[in-house]
Protein backbone atom coordinates (compact mmCIF):
# COMPACT_ATOMS: atom_id res chain seq x y z
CA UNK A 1 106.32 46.41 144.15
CA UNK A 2 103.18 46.16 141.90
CA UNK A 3 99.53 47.43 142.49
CA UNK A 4 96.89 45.01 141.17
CA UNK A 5 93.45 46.80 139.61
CA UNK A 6 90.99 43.67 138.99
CA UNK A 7 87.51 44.68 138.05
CA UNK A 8 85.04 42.04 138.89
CA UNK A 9 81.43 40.95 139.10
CA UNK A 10 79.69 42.09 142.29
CA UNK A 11 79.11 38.66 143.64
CA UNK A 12 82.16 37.38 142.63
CA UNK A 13 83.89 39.52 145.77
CA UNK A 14 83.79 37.47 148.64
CA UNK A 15 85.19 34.74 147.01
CA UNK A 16 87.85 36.78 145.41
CA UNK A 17 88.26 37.87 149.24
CA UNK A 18 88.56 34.47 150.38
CA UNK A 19 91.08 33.53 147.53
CA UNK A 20 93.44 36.32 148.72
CA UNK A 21 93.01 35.66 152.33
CA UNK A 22 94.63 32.15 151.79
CA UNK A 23 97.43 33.14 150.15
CA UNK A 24 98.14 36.04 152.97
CA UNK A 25 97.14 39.17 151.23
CA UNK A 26 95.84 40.89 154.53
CA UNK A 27 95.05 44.44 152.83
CA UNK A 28 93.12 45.88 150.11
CA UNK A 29 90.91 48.65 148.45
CA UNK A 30 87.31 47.89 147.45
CA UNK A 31 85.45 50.80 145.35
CA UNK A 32 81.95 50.42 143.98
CA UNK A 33 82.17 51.70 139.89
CA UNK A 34 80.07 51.34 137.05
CA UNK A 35 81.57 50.74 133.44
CA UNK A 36 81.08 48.58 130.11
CA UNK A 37 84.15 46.06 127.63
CA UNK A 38 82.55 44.09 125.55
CA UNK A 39 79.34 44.13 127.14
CA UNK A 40 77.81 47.40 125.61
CA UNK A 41 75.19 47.39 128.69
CA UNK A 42 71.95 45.89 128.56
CA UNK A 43 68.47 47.20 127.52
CA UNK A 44 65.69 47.10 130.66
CA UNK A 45 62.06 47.91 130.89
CA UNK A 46 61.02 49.73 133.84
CA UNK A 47 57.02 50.56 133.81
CA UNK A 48 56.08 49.73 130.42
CA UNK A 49 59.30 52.16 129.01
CA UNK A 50 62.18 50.54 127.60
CA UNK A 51 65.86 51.98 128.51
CA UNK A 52 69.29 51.51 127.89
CA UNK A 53 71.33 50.34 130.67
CA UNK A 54 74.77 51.60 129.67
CA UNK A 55 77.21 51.34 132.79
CA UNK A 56 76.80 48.13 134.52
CA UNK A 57 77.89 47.66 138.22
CA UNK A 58 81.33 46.32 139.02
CA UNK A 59 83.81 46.12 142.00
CA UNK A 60 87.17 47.71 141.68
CA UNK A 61 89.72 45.78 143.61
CA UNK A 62 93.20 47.39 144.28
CA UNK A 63 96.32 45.29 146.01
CA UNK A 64 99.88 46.50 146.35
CA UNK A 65 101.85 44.12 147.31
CA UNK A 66 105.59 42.17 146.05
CA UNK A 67 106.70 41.83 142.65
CA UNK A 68 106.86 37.71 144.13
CA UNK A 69 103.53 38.15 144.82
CA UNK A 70 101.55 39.55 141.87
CA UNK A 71 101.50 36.33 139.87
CA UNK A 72 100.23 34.78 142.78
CA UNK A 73 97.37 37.28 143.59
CA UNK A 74 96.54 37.48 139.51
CA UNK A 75 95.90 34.02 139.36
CA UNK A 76 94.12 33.74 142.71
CA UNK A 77 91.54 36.50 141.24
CA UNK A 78 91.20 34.58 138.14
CA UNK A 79 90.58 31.33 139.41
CA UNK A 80 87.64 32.76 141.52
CA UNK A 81 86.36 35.48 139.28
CA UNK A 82 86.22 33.69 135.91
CA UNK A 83 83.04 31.93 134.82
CA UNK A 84 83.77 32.18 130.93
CA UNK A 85 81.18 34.18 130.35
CA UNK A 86 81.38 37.84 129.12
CA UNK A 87 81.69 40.81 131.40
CA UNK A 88 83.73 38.88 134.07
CA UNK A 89 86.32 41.69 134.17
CA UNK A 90 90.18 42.95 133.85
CA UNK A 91 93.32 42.50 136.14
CA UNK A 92 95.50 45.31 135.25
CA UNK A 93 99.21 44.85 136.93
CA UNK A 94 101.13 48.16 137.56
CA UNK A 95 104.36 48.98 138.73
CA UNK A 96 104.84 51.27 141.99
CA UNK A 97 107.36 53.47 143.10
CA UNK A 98 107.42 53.39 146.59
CA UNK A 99 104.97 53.16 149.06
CA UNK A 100 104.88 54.83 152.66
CA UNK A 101 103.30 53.97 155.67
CA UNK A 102 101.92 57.36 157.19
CA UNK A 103 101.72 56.43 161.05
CA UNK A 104 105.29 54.92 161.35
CA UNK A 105 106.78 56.47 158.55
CA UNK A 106 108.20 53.37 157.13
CA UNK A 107 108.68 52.58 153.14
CA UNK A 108 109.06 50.34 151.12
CA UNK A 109 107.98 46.33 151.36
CA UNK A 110 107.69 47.15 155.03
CA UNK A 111 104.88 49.83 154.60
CA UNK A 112 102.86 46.80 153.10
């Protein structure tokens, strides 16, 4: 099994939703964070005082699912979430151990 961490643009999530709802990935994690890449932040001025802007807002997607599966749900998130411009995120692809289901008890891909 693999889990799938893909940082993306706010906006960008319901269409990275969509994506992965047509090629039957029926669960996932969704976590508001804030971090920089390349992007070092922006500078802002907010009543006449300029700031520094360091952490930008992002959306932390997380998907376990198949080893058959991950290329499939990479590529669905890319599709969607790339624009070409900088600060459109990271897919990180990990392996996992097992996984359990806590109500039925069951492991494996069947806890999926």
């Amino acid at each position: 099994m693999k889990k799938i961490e893909a940082i993306i643009k706010p906006f960008r999530l319901d269409d990275v939703k969509k994506a992965l709802n047509d090629i039957n990935i029926e669960g996932m994690t969704v976590t508001e964070v804030k971090g920089f890449g390349r992007q070092k932040g922006h500078t802002e001025f907010y009543r006449g005082a300029e700031y520094t802007v360091d952490f930008l807002p992002k959306i932390k997607i997380e998907i376990v699912t198949t080893e058959e599966m991950a290329p499939k749900v990479v590529e669905a998130i890319c599709a969607v979430a790339k624009s070409g411009k900088i600060g459109d995120g990271k897919i990180f692809v990990l392996g996992v151990e097992e996984t359990v289901r806590i109500r039925t008890g069951e492991r494996g891909k069947e806890a999926l």
